[in-house]
Structures are given as structure tokens and as C-alpha cells.
Protein backbone atom coordinates (compact mmCIF):
# COMPACT_ATOMS: atom_id res chain seq x y z
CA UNK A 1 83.63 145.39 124.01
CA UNK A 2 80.30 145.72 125.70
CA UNK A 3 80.53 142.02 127.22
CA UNK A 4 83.90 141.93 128.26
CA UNK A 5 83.22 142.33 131.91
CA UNK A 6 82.00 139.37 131.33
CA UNK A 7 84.19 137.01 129.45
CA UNK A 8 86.97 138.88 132.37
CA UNK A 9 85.02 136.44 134.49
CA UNK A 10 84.88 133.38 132.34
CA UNK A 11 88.58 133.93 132.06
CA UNK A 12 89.33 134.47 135.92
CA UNK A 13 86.86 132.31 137.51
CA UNK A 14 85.92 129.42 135.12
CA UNK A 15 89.07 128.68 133.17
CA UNK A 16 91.02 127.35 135.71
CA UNK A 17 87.96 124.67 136.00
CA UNK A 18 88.75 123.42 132.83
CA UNK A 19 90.80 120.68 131.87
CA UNK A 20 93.22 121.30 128.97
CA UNK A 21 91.85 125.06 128.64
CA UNK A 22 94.80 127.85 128.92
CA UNK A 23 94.42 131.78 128.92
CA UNK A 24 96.69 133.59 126.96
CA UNK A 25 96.78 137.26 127.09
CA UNK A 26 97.64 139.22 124.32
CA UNK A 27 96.95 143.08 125.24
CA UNK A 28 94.80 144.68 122.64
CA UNK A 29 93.37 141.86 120.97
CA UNK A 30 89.84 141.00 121.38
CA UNK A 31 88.74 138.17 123.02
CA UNK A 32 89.14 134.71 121.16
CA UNK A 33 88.92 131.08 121.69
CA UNK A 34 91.58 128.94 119.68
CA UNK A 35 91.28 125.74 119.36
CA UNK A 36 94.78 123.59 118.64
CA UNK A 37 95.08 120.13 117.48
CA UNK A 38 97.16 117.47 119.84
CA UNK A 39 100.14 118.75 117.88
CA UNK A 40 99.48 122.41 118.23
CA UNK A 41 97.53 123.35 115.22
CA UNK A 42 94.99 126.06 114.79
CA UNK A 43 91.76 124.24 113.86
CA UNK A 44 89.34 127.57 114.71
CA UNK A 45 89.01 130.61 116.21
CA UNK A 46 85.89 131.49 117.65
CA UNK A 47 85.46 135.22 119.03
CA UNK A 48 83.87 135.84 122.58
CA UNK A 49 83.71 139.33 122.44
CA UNK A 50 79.58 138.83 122.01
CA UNK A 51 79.40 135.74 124.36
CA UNK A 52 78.03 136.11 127.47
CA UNK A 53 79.86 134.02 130.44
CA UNK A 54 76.76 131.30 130.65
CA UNK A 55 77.29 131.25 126.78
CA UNK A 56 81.14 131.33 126.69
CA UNK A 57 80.87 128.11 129.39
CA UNK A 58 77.96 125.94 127.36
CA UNK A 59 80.50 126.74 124.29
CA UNK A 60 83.34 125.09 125.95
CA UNK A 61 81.72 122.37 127.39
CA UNK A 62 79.65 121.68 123.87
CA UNK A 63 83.65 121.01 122.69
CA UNK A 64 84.05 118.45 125.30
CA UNK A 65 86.46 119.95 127.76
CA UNK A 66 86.04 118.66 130.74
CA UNK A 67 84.99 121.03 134.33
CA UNK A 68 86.14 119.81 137.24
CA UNK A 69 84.69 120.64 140.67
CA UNK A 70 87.65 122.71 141.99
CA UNK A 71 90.85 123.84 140.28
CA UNK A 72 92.85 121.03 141.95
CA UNK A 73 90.40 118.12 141.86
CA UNK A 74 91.65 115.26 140.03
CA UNK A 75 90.58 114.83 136.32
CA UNK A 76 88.83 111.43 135.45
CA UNK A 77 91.07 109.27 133.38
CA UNK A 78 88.42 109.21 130.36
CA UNK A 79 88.76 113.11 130.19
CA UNK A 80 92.54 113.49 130.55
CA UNK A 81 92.92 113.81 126.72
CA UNK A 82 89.86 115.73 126.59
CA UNK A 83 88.36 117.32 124.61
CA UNK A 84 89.99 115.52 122.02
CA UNK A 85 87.54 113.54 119.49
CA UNK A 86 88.08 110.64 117.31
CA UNK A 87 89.11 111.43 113.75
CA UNK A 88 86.15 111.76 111.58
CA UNK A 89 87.11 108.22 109.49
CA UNK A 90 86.79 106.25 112.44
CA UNK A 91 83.40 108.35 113.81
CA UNK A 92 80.04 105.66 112.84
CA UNK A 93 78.66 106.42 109.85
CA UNK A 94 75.92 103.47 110.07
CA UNK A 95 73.30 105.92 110.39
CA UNK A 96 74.16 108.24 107.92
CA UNK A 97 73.32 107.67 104.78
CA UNK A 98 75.92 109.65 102.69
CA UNK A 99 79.44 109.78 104.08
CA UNK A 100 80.92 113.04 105.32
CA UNK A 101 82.04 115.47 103.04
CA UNK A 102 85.88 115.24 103.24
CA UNK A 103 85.55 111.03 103.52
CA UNK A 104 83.93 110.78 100.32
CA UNK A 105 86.38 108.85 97.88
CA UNK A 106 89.40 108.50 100.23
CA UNK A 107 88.15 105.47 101.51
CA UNK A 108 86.51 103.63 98.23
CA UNK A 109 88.41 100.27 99.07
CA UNK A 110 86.44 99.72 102.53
């Protein structure tokens, strides 16, 4: 892959920044980033192979995991369980004016 030099880097020098964000290498694959539920789920796969590393790291951060300042700094309490989100019932909806898609009817007695 053209960019792989540098998602190499991402994967060398910016993942062990992150909290909760693991390399796994499987040889011969191309470049992915999976993301699990708390209970080890596969909610997406988004492919790097096109990413640059400035791209690969706004990605990651966009998805809430947190970068520390050194590998071994401490991780806030607030972001330990990051990048998890609240489930989408219990996001605000005040705003909107149409629920989400998948709420829509599960919730008529609210």
C-alpha cells in the first residue's frame, strides 16, 4: 500500500499513546481499525491503508480514545473507559426533532 510507511508509524509511535488502543498484527492483511464493543464485539472496521498518519490520529481521537502525554503517564479517571459512549437511548434528544433511526418505536411508552 502506497501509505503504509506511514500508518507503520501511527502503529509504532502513536499507538502506544493511546488509551484502550491495541495493535494486532496479522501478516498479509491490510491495514484496519476494529472497533469492539465493552464485551468484545465488532461494531466497524475502518481501513487505513489510504490514511495518512495525521489522518489515522484525528480518526482515533474523533472516536474518543484518549492520548496521553507519554506511554506510561497516568490516564485521567474520566477517560479510563474511554472511548466508550453512552448508548444511543440515553444520548439527549431535546434538540432533535425526530428521534434516531433505530429508537423510533422501542420507546413509545416514555
Amino acid at each position: 500500500c502506497p501509505l503504509c510507511p506511514q500508518v507503520k508509524a501511527f502503529v509504532t509511535e502513536d499507538i502506544p499513546l493511546y488509551h484502550n488502543l491495541e495493535m494486532k498484527h496479522l501478516p498479509g492483511a491490510d491495514p484496519e481499525l476494529v472497533l469492539l464493543s465493552h464485551r468484545y464485539k465488532e461494531l466497524e472496521r475502518i481501513p487505513l491503508s489510504d490514511m495518512t498518519r495525521e489522518e489515522i490520529n484525528q480518526l482515533v481521537q474523533e472516536l474518543g480514545f484518549y492520548r496521553k502525554e507519554a506511554p506510561d503517564a497516568p490516564v485521567p479517571e474520566e477517560f479510563q473507559f474511554a472511548p466508550a459512549r453512552p448508548l444511543p437511548a440515553q444520548a439527549p434528544t431535546a434538540d432533535s426533532e425526530t428521534p434516531p433511526e433505530h429508537a423510533k418505536e422501542e420507546h413509545s411508552d416514555l
